[in-house]
Structure formats: structure tokens, C-alpha cells
Protein backbone atom coordinates (compact mmCIF):
# COMPACT_ATOMS: atom_id res chain seq x y z
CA UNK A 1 -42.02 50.42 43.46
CA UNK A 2 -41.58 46.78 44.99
CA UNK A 3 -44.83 45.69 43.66
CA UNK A 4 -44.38 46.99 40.30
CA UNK A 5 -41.01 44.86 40.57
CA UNK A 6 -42.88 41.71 41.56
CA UNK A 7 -45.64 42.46 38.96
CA UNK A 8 -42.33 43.10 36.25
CA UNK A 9 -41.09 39.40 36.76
CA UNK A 10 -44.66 37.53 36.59
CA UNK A 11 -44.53 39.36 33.39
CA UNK A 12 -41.27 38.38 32.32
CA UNK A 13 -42.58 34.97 32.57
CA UNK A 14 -45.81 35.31 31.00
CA UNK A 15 -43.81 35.67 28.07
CA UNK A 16 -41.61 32.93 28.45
CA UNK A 17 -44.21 30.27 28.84
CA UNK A 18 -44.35 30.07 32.55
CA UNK A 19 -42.33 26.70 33.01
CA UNK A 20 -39.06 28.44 31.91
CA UNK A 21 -37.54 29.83 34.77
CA UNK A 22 -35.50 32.74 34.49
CA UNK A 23 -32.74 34.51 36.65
CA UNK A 24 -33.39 38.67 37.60
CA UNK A 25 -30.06 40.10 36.38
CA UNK A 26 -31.47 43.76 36.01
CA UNK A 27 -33.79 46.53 34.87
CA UNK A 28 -34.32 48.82 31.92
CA UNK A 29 -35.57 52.27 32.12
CA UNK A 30 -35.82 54.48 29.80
CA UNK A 31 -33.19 57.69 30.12
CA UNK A 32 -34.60 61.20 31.47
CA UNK A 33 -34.51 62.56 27.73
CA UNK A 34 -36.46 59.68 25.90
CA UNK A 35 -33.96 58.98 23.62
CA UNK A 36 -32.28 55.80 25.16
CA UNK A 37 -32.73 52.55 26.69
CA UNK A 38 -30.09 52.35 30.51
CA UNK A 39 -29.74 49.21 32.05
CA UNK A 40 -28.49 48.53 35.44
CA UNK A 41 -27.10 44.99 35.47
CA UNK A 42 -26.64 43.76 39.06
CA UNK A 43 -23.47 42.53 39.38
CA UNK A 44 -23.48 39.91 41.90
CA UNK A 45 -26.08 38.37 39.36
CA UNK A 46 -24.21 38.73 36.51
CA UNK A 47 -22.30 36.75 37.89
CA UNK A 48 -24.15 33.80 38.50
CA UNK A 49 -25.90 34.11 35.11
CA UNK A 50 -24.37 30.93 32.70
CA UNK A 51 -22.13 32.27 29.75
CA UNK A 52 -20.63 31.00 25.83
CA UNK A 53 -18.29 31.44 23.99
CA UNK A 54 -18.13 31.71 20.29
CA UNK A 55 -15.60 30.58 17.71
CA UNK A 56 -13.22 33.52 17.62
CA UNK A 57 -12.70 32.87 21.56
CA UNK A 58 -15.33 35.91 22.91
CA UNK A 59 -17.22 34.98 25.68
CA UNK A 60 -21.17 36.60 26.17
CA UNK A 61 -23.67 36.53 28.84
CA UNK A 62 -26.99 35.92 27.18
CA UNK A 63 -30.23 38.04 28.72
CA UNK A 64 -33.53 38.96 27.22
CA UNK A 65 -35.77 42.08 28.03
CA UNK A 66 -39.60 41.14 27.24
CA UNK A 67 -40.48 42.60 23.90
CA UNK A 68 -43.87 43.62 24.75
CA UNK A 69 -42.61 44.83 28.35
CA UNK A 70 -39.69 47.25 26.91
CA UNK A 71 -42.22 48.48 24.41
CA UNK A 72 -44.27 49.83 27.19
CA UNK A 73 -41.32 51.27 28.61
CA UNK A 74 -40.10 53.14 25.73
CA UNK A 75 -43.99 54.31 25.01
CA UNK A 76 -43.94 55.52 28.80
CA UNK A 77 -46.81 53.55 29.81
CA UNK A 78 -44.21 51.52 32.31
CA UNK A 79 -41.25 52.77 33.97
CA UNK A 80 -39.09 50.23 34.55
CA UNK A 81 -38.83 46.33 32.94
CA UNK A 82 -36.73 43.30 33.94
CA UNK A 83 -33.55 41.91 32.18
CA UNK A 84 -33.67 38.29 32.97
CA UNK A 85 -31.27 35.20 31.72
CA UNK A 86 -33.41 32.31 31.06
CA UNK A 87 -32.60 29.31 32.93
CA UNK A 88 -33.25 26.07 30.68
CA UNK A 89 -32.46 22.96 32.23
């Protein structure tokens, strides 16, 4: 399962254009049933991942799944996919 991990975040950035780095703050699997999308958020990450806030005083924790990556997942053709905050400096 490690390697698919490793193989999961070289993805990740594939998709983001290599020189963005990006932060592992998770995975998404797909449920048992089919019929949902779970993500386990790690914490400790979450909590070094960079935040906003918007006008009405909410504040959010942006992430991104891989488009093409959670399509595999939710076709069953991968089991598990990264949710990453993008680090742009």
C-alpha cells in the first residue's frame, strides 16, 4: 500500500505542474457501498495547512483532490487518492 501512496503523490503533482509543491493532508476512498466519496484528513496536517477567511468572517482550509485521480477512484480502477493543499510561494 506504501508504494501506491508514493506513486498517489507523484501523481498529485503531475497534475499540478510539477514546480508547485503541495502539502499531504489526506486520502479519499471510495465508501464500501459505491455510493460516496470518505476522506480521512490527518489532523496534525490540517493543521499546518495555510487557511482564509471570507467576508462574512468564516474561515476555510483550501485542498484539492486530482480530478483525473478521484475519477479513477470512483470508477474503481484506484483505491485510494491524495487530498493535498497546494503550497504557492
Amino acid at each position: 500500500m506504501e508504494n501506491n501512496i508514493e506513486n498517489e503523490n507523484v501523481q498529485v503533482s503531475e497534475n499540478y505542474q510539477t514546480d508547485i509543491a503541495n502539502l499531504l493532508v489526506g486520502y479519499a476512498r471510495r465508501s464500501e457501498a459505491g455510493k460516496a466519496i470518505k476522506l480521512s484528513i490527518n489532523t496534525n496536517a490540517f493543521g499546518d495547512c495555510s487557511t482564509y477567511t471570507t467576508s462574512d468572517g468564516q474561515t476555510y482550509v483550501p485542498l484539492v483532490i486530482s480530478m483525473s485521480a478521484i475519477r479513477k477512484v470512483i470508477d474503481g480502477d484506484r483505491v485510494v487518492t491524495t487530498v493535498c493543499q497546494l503550497i504557492l510561494e
